[in-house]
C-alpha atoms as a PDB file:
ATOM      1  CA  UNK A   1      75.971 129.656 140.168  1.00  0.00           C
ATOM      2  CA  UNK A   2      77.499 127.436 142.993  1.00  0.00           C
ATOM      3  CA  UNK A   3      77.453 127.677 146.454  1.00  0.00           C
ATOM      4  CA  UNK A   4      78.911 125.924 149.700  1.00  0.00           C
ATOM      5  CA  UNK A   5      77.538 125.903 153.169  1.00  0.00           C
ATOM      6  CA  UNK A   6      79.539 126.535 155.971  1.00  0.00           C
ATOM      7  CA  UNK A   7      79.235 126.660 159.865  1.00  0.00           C
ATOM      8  CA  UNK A   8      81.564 129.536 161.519  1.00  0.00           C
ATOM      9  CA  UNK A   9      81.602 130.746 164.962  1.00  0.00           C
ATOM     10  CA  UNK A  10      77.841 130.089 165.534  1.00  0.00           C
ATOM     11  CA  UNK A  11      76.687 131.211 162.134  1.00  0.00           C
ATOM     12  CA  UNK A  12      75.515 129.973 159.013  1.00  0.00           C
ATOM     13  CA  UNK A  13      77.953 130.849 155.646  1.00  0.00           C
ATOM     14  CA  UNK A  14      76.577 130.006 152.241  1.00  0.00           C
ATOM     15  CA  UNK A  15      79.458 131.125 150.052  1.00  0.00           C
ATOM     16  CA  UNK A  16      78.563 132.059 146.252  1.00  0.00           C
ATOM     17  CA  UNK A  17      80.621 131.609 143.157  1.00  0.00           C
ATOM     18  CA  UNK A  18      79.932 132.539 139.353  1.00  0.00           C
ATOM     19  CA  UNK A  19      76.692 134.332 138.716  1.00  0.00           C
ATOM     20  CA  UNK A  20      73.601 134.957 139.594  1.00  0.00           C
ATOM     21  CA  UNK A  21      70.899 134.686 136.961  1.00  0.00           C
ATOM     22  CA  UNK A  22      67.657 133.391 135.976  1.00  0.00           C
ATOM     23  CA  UNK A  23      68.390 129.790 135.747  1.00  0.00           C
ATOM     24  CA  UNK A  24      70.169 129.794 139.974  1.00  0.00           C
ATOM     25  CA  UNK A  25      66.570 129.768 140.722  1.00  0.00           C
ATOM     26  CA  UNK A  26      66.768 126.218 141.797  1.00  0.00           C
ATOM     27  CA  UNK A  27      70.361 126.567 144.050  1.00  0.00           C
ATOM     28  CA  UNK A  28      68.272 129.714 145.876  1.00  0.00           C
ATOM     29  CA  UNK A  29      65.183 127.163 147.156  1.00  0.00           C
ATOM     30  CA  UNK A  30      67.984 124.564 148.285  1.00  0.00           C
ATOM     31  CA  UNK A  31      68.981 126.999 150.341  1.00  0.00           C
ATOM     32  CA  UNK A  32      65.659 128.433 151.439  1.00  0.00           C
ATOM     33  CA  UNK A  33      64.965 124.917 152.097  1.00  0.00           C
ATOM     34  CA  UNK A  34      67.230 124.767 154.545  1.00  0.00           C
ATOM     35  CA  UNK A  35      65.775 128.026 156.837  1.00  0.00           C
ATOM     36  CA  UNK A  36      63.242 125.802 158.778  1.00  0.00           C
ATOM     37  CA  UNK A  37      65.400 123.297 160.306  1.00  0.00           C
ATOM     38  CA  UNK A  38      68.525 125.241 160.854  1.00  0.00           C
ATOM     39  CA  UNK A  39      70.002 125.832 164.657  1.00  0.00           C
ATOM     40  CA  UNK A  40      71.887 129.213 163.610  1.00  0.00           C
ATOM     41  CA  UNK A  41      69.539 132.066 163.583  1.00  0.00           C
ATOM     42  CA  UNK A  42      72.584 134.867 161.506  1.00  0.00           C
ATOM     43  CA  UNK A  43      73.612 133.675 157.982  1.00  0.00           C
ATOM     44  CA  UNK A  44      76.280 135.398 155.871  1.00  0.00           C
ATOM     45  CA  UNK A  45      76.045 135.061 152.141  1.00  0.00           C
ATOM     46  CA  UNK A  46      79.354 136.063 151.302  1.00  0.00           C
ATOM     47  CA  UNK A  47      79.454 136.885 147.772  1.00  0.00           C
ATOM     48  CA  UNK A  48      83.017 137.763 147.011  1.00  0.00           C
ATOM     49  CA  UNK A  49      83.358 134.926 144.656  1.00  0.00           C
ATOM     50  CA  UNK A  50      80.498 136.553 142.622  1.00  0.00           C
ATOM     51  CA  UNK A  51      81.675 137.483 138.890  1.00  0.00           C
ATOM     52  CA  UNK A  52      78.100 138.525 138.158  1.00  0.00           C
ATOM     53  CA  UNK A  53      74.815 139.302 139.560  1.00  0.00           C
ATOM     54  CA  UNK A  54      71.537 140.427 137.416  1.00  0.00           C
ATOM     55  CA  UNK A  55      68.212 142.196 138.137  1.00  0.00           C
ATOM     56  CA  UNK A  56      66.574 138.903 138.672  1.00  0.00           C
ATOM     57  CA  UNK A  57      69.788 137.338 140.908  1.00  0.00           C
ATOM     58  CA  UNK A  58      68.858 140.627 143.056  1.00  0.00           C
ATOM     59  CA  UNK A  59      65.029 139.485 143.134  1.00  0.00           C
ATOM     60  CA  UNK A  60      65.891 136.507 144.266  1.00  0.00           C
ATOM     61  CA  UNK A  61      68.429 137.814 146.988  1.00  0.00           C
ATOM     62  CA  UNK A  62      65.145 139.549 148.064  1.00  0.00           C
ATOM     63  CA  UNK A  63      63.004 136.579 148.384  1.00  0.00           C
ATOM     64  CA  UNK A  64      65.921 134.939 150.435  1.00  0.00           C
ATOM     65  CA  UNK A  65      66.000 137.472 152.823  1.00  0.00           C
ATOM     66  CA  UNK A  66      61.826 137.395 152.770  1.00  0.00           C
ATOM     67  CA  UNK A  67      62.313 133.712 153.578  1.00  0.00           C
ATOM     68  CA  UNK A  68      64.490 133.691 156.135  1.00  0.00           C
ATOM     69  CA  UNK A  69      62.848 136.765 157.544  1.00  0.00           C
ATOM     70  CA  UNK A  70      59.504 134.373 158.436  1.00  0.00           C
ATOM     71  CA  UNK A  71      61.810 131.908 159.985  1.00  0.00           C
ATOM     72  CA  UNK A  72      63.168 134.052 162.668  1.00  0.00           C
ATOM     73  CA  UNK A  73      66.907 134.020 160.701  1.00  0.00           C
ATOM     74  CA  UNK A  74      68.773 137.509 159.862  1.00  0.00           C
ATOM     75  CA  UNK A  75      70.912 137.295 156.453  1.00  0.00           C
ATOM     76  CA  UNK A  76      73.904 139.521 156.377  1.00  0.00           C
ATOM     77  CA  UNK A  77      75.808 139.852 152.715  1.00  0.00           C
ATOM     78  CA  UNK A  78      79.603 140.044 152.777  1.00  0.00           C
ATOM     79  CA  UNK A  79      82.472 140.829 150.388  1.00  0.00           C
ATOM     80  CA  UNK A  80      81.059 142.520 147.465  1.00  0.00           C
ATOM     81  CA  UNK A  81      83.374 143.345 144.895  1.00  0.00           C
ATOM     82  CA  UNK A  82      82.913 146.858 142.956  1.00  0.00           C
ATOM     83  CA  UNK A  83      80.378 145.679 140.448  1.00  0.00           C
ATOM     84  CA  UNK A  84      78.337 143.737 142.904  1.00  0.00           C
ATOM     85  CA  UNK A  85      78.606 146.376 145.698  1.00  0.00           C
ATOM     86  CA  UNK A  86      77.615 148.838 143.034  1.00  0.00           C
ATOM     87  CA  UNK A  87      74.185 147.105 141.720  1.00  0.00           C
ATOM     88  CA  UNK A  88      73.637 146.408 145.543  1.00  0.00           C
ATOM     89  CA  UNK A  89      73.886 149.831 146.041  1.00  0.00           C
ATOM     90  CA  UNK A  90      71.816 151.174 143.100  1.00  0.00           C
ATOM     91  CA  UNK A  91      69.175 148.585 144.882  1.00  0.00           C
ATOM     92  CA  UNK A  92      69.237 150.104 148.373  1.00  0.00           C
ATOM     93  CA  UNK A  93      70.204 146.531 149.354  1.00  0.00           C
ATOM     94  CA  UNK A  94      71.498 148.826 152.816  1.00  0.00           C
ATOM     95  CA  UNK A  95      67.812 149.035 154.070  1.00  0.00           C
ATOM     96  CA  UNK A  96      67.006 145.396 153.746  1.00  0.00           C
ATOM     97  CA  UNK A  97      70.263 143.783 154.876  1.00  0.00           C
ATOM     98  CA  UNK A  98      73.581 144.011 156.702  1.00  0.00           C
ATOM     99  CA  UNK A  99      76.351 144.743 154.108  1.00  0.00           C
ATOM    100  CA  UNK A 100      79.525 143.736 155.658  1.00  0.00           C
ATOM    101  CA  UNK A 101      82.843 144.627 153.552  1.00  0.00           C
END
């Protein structure tokens, strides 16, 4: 997995590309790294770009949102394609995050 961050219109945009397994671990705490010190208080992880995400890429999604949760930050996902969509779905990612098409 690979990611850029972006600033747009007052919000934060980490954009995702490949998958998401086990071994992204390390790219997720770069980001959470980043919660404390930021100025924008929405990010968007737009995840269009994703070919693949597992059970363990969701867990992590999860701890993310826990993350950014305790510093005050809302995290919105955006541009799921149909698998992705689906296994967010199948999660009930709905009830912990904005899903934005």
């Amino acid at each position: 997995m690979e990611y850029s961050l972006l600033n747009k219109g007052g919000k934060k945009h980490v954009v995702f590309y490949g998958n998401i397994v086990p071994s992204s671990r390390s790219k997720f705490l770069e980001i959470t790294n980043d919660f404390p010190n930021s100025a924008q208080k929405q990010w968007v992880l737009e995840v269009g770009e994703l070919e693949y995400i597992d059970s363990a890429g969701l867990g992590m999604l999860i701890e993310l949102n826990e993350k950014a949760n305790e510093n005050g930050i809302k995290v919105s996902l955006s541009g799921a394609n149909t698998m992705v969509k689906r296994m967010f779905e199948l999660s009930k990612f709905e009830e912990l995050f904005e899903i934005i098409d």
